[in-house]
Protein backbone atom coordinates (compact mmCIF):
# COMPACT_ATOMS: atom_id res chain seq x y z
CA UNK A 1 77.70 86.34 105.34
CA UNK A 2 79.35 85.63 101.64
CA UNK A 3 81.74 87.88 101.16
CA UNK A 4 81.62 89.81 97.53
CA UNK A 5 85.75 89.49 97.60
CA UNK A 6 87.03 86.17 98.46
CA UNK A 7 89.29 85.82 101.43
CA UNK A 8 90.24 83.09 103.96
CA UNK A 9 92.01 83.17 106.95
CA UNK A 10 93.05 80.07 108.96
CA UNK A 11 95.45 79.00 111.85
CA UNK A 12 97.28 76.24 112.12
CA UNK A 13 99.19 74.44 115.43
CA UNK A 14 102.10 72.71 114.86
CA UNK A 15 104.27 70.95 117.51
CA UNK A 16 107.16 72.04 115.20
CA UNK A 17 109.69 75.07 116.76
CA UNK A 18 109.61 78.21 114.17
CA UNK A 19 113.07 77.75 113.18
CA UNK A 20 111.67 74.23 111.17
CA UNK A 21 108.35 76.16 110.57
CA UNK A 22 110.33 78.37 108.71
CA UNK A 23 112.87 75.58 106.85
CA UNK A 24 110.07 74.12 105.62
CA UNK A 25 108.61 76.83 104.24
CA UNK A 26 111.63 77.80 102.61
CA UNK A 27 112.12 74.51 101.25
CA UNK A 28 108.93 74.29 98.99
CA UNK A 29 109.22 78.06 97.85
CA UNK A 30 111.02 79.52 95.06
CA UNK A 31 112.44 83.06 95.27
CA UNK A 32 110.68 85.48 93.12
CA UNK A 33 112.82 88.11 91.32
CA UNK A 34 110.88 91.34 90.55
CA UNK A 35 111.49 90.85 86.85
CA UNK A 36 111.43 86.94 86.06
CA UNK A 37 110.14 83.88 87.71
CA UNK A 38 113.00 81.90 88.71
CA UNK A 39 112.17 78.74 86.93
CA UNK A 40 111.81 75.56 89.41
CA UNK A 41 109.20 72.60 90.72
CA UNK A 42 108.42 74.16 94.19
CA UNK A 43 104.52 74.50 94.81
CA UNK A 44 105.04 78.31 95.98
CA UNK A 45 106.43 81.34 94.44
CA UNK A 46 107.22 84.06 97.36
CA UNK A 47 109.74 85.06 100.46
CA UNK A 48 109.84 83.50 103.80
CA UNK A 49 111.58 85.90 106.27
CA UNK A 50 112.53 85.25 110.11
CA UNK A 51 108.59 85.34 111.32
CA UNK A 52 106.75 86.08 107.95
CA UNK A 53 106.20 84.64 104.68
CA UNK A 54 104.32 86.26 101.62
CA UNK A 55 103.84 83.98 98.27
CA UNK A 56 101.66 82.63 95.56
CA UNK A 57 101.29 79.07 94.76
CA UNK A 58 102.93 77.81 91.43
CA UNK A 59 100.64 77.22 88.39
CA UNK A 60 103.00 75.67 86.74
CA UNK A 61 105.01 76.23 83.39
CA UNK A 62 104.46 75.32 79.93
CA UNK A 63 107.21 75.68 76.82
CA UNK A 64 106.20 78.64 74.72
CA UNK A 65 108.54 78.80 71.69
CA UNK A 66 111.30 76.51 72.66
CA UNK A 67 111.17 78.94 75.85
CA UNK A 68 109.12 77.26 79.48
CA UNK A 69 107.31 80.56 80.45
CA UNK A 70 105.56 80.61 84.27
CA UNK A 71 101.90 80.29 84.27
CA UNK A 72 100.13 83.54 86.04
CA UNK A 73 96.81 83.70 87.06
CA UNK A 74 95.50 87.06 88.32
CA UNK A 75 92.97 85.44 91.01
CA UNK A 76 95.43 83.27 92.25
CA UNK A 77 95.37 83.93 96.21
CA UNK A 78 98.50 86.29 97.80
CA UNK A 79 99.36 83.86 100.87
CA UNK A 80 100.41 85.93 103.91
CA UNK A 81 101.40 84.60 107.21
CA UNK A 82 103.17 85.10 110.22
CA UNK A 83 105.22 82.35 112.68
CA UNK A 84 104.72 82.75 116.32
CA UNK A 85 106.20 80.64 118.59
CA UNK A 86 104.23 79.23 121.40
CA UNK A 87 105.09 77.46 124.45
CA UNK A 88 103.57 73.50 123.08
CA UNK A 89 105.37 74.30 119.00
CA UNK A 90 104.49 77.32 116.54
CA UNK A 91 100.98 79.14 115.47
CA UNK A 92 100.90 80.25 111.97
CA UNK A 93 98.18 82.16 110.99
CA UNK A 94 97.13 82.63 107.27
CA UNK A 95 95.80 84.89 105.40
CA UNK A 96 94.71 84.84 101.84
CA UNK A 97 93.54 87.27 99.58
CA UNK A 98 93.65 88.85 96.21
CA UNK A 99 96.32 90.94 94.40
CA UNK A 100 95.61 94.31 95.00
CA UNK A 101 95.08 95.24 91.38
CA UNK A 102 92.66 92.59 90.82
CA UNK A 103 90.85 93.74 94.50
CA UNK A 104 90.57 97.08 92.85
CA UNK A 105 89.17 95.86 89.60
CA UNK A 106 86.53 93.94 90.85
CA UNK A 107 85.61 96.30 93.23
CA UNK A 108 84.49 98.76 90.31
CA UNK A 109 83.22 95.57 88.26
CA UNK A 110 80.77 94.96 91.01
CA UNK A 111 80.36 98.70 92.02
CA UNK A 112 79.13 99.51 88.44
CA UNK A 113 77.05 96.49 87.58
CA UNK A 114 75.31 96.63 91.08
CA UNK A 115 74.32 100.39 90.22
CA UNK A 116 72.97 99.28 86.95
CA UNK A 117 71.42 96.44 88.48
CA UNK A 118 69.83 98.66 90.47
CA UNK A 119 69.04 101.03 87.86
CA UNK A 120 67.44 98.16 86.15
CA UNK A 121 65.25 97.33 88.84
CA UNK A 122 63.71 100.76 89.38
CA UNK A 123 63.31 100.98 85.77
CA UNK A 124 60.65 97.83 86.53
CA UNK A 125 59.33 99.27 89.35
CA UNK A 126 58.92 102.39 87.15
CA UNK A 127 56.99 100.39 84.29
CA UNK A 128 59.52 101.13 81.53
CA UNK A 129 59.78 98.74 79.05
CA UNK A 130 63.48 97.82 79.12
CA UNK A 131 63.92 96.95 82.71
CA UNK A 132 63.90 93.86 82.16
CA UNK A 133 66.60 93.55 79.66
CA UNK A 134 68.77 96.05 81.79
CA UNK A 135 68.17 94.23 85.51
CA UNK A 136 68.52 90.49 83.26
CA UNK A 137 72.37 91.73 81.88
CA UNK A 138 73.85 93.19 84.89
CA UNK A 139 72.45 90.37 87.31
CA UNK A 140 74.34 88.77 84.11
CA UNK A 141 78.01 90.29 84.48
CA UNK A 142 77.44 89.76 88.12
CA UNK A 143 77.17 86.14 88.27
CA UNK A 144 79.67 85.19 85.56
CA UNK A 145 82.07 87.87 87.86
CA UNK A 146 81.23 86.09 90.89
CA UNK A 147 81.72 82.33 89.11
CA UNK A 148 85.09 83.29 87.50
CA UNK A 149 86.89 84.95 90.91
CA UNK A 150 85.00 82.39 93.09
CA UNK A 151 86.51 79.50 90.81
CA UNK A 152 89.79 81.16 90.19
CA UNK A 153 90.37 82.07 94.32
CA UNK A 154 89.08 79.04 96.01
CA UNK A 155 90.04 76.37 94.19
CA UNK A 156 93.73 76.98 94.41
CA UNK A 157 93.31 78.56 97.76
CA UNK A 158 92.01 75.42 99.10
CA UNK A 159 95.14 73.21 98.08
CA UNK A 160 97.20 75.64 99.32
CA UNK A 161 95.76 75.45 103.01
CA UNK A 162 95.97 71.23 102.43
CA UNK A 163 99.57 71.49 101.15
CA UNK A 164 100.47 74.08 104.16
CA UNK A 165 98.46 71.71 106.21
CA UNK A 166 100.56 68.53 105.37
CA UNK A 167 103.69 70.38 105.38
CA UNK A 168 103.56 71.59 108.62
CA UNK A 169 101.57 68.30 110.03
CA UNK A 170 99.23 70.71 111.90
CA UNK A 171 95.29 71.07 111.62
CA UNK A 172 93.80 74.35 110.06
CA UNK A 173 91.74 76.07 112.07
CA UNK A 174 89.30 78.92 110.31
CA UNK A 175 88.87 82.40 111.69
């Protein structure tokens, strides 16, 4: 089944010990201060602790004013993971997922326009005139919701998992 918010969660073996699991993770992240983006070239934004990391893949930066201002993107995926050492290297397992805020949002987005949608639908079933028009929009703000968090999730979600992928020289395998 398609879910209606976008998640992924993967695994992925490495023959690496954590300790280089986690120097490597460190080594393409950039420490995020609460109140700037530490400018720098590393693909991920984010913490890496002892047997967890938490980060968001870089955008990138353009020069606004003479000033290079971080790129945000509110669908960008959250990348959460944990390091477990295993007897043959290290199992990180991955999960992605939306801000919180932006989890919230779209929750009502879709809670609202599916209840019109709805709506819309018994006002067809009911013979009214307008149904149409009513069941047409929301199925409307429905799909061009679904297209934009679909687009704005996945693609960068999916070069994330390659870049964790080829950083870690393991193979990705999805829950």
């Amino acid at each position: 089944m398609i879910p209606v918010i976008p998640r992924m969660k993967f695994t992925i073996q490495t023959g690496k010990s954590p300790e280089e699991v986690q120097a490597l993770l460190r080594s393409v992240t950039d420490t995020e201060n609460r109140w700037q983006i530490v400018p720098g070239d590393k693909p991920f934004i984010g913490k890496v602790g002892e047997t967890d990391f938490k980060f968001l893949p870089r955008l990138g930066e353009v020069l606004f004013a003479g000033v290079s201002v971080h790129v945000k993107d509110s669908f960008l995926p959250v990348i959460v993971g944990r390091i477990r050492g295993q007897e043959s290297g290290t199992t990180v397992i991955v999960h992605m997922r939306l801000l919180w805020f932006v989890t919230a949002f779209l929750c009502v987005w879709f809670g609202i326009t599916g209840m019109v949608f709805l709506a819309g639908l018994l006002a067809v079933i009911s013979g009214q005139p307008d149904g149409w028009g009513i069941t047409a929009s929301a199925a409307g703000f429905i799909l061009v919701g679904q297209l934009l968090t679909r687009a704005g999730f996945y693609i960068p979600a999916k070069s994330a998992k390659r870049k964790l992928e080829e950083l870690l020289e393991g193979e990705a395998e999805d829950d």
